[in-house]
C-alpha atoms as a PDB file:
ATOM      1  CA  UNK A   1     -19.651  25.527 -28.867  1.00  0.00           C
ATOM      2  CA  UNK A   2     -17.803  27.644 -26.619  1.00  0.00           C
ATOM      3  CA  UNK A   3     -17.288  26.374 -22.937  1.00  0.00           C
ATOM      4  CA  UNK A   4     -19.984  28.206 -20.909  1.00  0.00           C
ATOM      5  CA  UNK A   5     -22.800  26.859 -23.347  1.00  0.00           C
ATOM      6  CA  UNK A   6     -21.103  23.327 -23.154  1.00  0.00           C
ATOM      7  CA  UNK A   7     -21.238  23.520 -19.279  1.00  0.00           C
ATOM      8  CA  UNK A   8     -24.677  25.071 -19.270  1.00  0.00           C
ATOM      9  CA  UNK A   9     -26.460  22.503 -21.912  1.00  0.00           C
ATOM     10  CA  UNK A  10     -24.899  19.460 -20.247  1.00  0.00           C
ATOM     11  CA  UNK A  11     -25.880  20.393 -16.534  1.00  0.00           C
ATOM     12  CA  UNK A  12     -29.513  20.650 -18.000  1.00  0.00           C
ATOM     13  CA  UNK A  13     -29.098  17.454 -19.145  1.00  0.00           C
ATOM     14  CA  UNK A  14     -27.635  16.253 -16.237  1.00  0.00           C
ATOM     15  CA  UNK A  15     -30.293  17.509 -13.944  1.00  0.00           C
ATOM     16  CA  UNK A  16     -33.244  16.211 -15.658  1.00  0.00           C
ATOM     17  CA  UNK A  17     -32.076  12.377 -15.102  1.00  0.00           C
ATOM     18  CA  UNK A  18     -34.138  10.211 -13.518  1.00  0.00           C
ATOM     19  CA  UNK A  19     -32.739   8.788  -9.924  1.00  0.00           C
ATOM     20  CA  UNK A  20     -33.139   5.367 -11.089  1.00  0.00           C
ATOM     21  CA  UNK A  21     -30.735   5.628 -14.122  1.00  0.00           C
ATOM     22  CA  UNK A  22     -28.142   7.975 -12.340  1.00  0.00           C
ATOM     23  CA  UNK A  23     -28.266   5.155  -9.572  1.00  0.00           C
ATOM     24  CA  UNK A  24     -28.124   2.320 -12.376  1.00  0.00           C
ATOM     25  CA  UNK A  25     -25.264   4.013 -14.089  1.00  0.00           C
ATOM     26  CA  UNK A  26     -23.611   5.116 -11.069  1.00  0.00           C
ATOM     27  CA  UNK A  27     -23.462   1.644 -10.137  1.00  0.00           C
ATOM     28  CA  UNK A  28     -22.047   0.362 -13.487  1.00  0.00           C
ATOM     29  CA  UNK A  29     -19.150   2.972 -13.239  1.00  0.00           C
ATOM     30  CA  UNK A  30     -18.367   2.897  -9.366  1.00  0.00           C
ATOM     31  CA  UNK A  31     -17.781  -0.717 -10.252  1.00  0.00           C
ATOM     32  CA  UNK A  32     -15.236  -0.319 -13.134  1.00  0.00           C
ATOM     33  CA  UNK A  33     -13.661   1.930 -10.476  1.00  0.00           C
ATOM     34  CA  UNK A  34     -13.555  -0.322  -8.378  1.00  0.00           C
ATOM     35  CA  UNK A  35     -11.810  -3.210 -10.567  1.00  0.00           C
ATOM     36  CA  UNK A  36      -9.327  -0.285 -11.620  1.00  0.00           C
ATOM     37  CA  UNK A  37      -8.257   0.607  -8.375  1.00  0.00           C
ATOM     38  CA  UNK A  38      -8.103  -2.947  -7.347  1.00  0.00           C
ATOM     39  CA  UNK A  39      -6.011  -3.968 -10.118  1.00  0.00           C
ATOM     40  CA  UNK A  40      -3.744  -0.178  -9.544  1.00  0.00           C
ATOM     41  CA  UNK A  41      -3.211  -1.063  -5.902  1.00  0.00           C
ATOM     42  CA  UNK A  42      -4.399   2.277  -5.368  1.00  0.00           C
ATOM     43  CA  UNK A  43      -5.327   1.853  -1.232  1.00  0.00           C
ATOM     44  CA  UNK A  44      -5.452   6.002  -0.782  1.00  0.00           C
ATOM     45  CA  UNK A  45      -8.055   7.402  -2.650  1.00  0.00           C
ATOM     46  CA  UNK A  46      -9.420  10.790  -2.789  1.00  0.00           C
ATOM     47  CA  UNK A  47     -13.323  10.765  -3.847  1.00  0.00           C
ATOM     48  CA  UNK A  48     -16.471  13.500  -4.475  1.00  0.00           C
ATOM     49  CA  UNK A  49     -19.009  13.708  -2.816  1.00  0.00           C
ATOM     50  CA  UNK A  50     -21.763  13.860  -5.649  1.00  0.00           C
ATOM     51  CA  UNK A  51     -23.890  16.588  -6.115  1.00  0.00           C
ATOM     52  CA  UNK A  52     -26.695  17.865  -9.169  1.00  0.00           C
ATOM     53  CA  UNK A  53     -26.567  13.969 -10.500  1.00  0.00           C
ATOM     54  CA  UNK A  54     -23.077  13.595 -11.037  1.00  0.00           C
ATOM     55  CA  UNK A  55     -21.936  10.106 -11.149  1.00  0.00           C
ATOM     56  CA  UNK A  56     -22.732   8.706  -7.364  1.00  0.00           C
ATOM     57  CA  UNK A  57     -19.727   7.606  -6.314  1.00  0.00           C
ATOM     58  CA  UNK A  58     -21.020   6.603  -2.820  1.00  0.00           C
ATOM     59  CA  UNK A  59     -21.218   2.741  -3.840  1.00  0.00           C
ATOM     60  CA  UNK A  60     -17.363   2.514  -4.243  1.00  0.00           C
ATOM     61  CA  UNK A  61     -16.650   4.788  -1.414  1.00  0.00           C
ATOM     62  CA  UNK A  62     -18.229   1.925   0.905  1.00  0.00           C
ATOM     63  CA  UNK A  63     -16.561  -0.639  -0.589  1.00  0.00           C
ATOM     64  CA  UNK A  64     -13.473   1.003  -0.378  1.00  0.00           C
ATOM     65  CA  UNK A  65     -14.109   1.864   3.436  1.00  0.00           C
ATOM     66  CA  UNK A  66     -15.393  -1.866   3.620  1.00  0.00           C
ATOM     67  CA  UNK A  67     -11.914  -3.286   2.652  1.00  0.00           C
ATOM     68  CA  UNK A  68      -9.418  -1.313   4.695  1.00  0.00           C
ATOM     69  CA  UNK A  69      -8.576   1.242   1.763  1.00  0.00           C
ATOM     70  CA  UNK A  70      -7.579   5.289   2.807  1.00  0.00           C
ATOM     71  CA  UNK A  71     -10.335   7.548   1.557  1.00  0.00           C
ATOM     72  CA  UNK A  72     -10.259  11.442   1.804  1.00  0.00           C
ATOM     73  CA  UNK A  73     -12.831  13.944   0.244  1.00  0.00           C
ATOM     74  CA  UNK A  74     -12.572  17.372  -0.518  1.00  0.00           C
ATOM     75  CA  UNK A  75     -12.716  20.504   1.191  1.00  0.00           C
ATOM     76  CA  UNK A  76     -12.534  23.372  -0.753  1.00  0.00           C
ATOM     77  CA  UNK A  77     -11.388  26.722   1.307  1.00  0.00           C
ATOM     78  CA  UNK A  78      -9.667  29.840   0.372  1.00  0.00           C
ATOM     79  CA  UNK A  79     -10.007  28.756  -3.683  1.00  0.00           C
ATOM     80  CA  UNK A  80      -8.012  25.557  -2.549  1.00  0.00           C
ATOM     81  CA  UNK A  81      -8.779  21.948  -2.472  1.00  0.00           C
ATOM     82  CA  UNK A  82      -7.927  20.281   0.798  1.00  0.00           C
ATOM     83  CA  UNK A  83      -8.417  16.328   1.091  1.00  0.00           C
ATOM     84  CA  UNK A  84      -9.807  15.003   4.618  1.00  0.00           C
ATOM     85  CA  UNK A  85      -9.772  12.040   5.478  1.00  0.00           C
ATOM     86  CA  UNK A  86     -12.978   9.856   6.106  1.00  0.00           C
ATOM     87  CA  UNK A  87     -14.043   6.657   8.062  1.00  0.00           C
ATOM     88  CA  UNK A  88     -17.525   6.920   7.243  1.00  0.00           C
ATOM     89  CA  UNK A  89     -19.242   8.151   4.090  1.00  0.00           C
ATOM     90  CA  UNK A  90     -22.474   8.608   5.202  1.00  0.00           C
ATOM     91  CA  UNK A  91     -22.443  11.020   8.494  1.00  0.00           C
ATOM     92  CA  UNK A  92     -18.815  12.743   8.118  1.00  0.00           C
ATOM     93  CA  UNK A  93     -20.222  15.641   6.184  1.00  0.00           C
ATOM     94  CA  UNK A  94     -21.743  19.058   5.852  1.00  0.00           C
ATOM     95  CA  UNK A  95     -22.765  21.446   3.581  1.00  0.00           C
ATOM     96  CA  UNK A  96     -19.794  23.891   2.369  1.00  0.00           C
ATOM     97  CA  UNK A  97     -18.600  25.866  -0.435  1.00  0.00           C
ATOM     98  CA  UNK A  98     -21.452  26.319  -3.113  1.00  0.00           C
ATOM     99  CA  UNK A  99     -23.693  23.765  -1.038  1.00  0.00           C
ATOM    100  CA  UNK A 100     -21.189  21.034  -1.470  1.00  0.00           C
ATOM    101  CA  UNK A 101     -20.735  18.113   1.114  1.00  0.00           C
ATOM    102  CA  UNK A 102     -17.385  18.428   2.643  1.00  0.00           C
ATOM    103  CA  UNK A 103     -15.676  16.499   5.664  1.00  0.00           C
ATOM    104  CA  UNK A 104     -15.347  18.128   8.885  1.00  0.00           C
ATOM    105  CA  UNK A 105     -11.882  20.096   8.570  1.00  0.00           C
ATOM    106  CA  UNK A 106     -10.450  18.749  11.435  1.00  0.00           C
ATOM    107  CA  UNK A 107      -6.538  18.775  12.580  1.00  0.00           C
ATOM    108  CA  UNK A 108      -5.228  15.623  11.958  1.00  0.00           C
ATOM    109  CA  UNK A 109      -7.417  14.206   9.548  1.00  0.00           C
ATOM    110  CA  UNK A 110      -6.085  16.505   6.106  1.00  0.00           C
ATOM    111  CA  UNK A 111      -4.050  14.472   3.581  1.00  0.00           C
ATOM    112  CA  UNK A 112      -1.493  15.805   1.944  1.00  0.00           C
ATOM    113  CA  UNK A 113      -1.677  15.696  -1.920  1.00  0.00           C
ATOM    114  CA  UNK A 114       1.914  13.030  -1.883  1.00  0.00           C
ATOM    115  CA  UNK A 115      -0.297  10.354   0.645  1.00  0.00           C
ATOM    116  CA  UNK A 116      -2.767   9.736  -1.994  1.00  0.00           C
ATOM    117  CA  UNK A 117      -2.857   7.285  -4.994  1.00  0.00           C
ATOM    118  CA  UNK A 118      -5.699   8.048  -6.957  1.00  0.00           C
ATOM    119  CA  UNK A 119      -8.300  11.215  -7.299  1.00  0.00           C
ATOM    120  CA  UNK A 120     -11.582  10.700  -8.764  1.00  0.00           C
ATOM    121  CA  UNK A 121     -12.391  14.079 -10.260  1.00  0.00           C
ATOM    122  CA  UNK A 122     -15.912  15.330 -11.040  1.00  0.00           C
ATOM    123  CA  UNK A 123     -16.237  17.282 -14.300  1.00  0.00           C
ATOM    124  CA  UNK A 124     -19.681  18.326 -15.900  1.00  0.00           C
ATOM    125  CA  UNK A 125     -18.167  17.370 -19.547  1.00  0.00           C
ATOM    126  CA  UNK A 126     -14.743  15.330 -20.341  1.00  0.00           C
ATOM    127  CA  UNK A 127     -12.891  15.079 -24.155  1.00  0.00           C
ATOM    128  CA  UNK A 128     -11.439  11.951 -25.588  1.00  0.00           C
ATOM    129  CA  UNK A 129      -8.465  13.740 -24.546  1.00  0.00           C
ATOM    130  CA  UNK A 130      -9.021  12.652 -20.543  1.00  0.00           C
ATOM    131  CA  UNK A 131      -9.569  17.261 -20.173  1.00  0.00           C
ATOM    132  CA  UNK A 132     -12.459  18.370 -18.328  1.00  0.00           C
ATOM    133  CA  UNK A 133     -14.603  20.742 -18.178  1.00  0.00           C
ATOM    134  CA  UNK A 134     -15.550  21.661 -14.360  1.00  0.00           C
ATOM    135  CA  UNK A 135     -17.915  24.319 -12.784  1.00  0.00           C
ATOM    136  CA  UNK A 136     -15.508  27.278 -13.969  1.00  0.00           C
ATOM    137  CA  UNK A 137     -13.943  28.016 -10.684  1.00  0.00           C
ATOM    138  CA  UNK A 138     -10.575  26.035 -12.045  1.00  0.00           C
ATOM    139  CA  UNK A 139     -10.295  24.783  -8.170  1.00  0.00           C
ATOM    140  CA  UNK A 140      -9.452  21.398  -9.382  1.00  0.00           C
ATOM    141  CA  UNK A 141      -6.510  22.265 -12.301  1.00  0.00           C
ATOM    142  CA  UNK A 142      -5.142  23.950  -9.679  1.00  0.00           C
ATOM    143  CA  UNK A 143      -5.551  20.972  -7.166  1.00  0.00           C
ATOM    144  CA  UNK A 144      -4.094  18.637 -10.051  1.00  0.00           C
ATOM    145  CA  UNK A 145      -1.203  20.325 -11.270  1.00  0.00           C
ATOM    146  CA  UNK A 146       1.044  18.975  -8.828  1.00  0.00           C
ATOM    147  CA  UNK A 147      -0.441  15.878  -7.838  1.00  0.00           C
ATOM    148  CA  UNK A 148       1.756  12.513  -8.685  1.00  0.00           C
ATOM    149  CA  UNK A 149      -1.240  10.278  -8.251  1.00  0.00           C
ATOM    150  CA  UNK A 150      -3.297   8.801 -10.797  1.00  0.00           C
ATOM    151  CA  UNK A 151      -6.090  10.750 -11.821  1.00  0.00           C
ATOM    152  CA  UNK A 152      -9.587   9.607 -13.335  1.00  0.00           C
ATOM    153  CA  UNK A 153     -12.619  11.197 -14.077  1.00  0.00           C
ATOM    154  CA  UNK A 154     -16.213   9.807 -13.578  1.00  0.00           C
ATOM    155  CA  UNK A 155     -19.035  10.860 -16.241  1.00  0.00           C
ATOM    156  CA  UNK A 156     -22.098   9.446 -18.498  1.00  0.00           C
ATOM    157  CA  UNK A 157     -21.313   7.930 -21.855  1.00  0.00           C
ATOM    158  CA  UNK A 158     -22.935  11.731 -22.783  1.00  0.00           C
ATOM    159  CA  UNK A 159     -20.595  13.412 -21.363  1.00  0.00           C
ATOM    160  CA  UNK A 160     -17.823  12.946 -23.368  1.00  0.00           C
ATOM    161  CA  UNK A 161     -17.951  15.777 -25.741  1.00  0.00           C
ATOM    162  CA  UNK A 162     -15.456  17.088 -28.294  1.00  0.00           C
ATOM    163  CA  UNK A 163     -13.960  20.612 -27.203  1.00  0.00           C
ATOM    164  CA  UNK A 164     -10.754  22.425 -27.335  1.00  0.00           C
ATOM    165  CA  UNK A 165      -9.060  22.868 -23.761  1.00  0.00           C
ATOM    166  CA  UNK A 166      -6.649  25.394 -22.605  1.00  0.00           C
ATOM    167  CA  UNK A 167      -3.328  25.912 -21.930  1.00  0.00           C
ATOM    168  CA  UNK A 168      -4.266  25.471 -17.815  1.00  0.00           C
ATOM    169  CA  UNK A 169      -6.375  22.513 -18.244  1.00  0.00           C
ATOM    170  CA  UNK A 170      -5.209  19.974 -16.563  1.00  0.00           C
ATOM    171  CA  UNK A 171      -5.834  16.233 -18.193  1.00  0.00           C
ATOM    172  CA  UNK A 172      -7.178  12.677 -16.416  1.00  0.00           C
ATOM    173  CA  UNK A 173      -5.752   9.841 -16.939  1.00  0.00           C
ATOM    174  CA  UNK A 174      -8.283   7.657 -17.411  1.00  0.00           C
ATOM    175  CA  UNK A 175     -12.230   8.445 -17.934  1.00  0.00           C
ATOM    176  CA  UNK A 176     -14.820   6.187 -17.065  1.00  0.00           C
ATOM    177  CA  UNK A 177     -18.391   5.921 -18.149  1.00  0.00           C
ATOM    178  CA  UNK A 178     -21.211   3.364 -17.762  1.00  0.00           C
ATOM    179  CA  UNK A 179     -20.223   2.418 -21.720  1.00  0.00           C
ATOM    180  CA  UNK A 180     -16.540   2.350 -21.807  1.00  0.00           C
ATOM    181  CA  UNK A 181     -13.024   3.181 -20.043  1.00  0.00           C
ATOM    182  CA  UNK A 182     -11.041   6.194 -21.930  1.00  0.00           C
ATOM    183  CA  UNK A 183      -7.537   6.173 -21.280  1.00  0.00           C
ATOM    184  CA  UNK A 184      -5.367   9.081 -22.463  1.00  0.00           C
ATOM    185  CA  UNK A 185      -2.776   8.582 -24.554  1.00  0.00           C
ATOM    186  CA  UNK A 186       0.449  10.308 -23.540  1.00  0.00           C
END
């Protein structure tokens, strides 16, 4: 199955959960997270603010605020991805590109890509292979590229689908579902 019918019959999917087990498995992932980044030492972390029932990554973004780590979000302007910097998770956003919850872009609070640790990436469908398949745009391959940090995805056990990526696909390091912890192998 080629990569727009991939995309298109997982975001069905993914949009017909019920809030109670995208909360449930949210929950279960944030918390391997969580344990990963704890046991990393990862203290700057760049999150997502979910949207369409992606994995709700707001329980680990509190208790990452909660215990004195660095966390940034994205902005995405002119095709780029720009992390901000956030003290609250809650009531530091508005709606931007596409409808997506961004930080306020304000002087002094973007990140530059070297300051940060570890990015949690969204992706509608990930391989075994730690590639992803996004919402098309390639926004976050180009984001990646050049970023030293660690870099993990977040999905549902059902998202982890077999599919040939591309020459510009750029790979996690480590996926994790509600079921299980993928690391690539390098």
């Amino acid at each position: 199955m080629e990569k727009d019918k991939q995309r298109a019959c997982v975001l069905k999917k993914r949009t017909g959960m019920f809030q109670q087990e995208v909360r449930v498995k949210s929950a279960l992932i944030c918390q391997k997270l969580l344990n990963f980044l704890e046991e990393k030492q990862a203290r700057r972390v760049m999150l997502y603010y979910a949207i369409k029932n992606e994995v709700d990554l707001k329980p680990l973004a509190i208790d990452l605020l909660t215990s004195g780590y660095k966390i940034s979000l994205p902005v995405t302007k002119n095709e780029e991805i720009i992390p901000v910097s956030i003290d609250h998770y809650d009531h530091c956003c508005k709606k931007g590109y596409k409808g997506v919850y961004e930080p306020y872009l304000l002087k002094g609070r973007i990140i530059h890509k070297d300051e940060i640790d570890a990015v949690v990436v969204p992706g509608v469908v990930f391989n075994q292979r730690g590639y992803r398949i996004g919402y098309g745009k390639g926004f976050y391959d180009h984001f990646l590229k050049s970023l030293k940090a660690i870099k993990l995805g977040a999905a549902y056990s059902w998202q982890i689908i077999n599919f040939k990526e591309k020459e510009y696909d750029v790979p996690v390091d480590v996926v994790f579902t509600e079921n299980s912890v993928l690391r690539r192998e390098k």
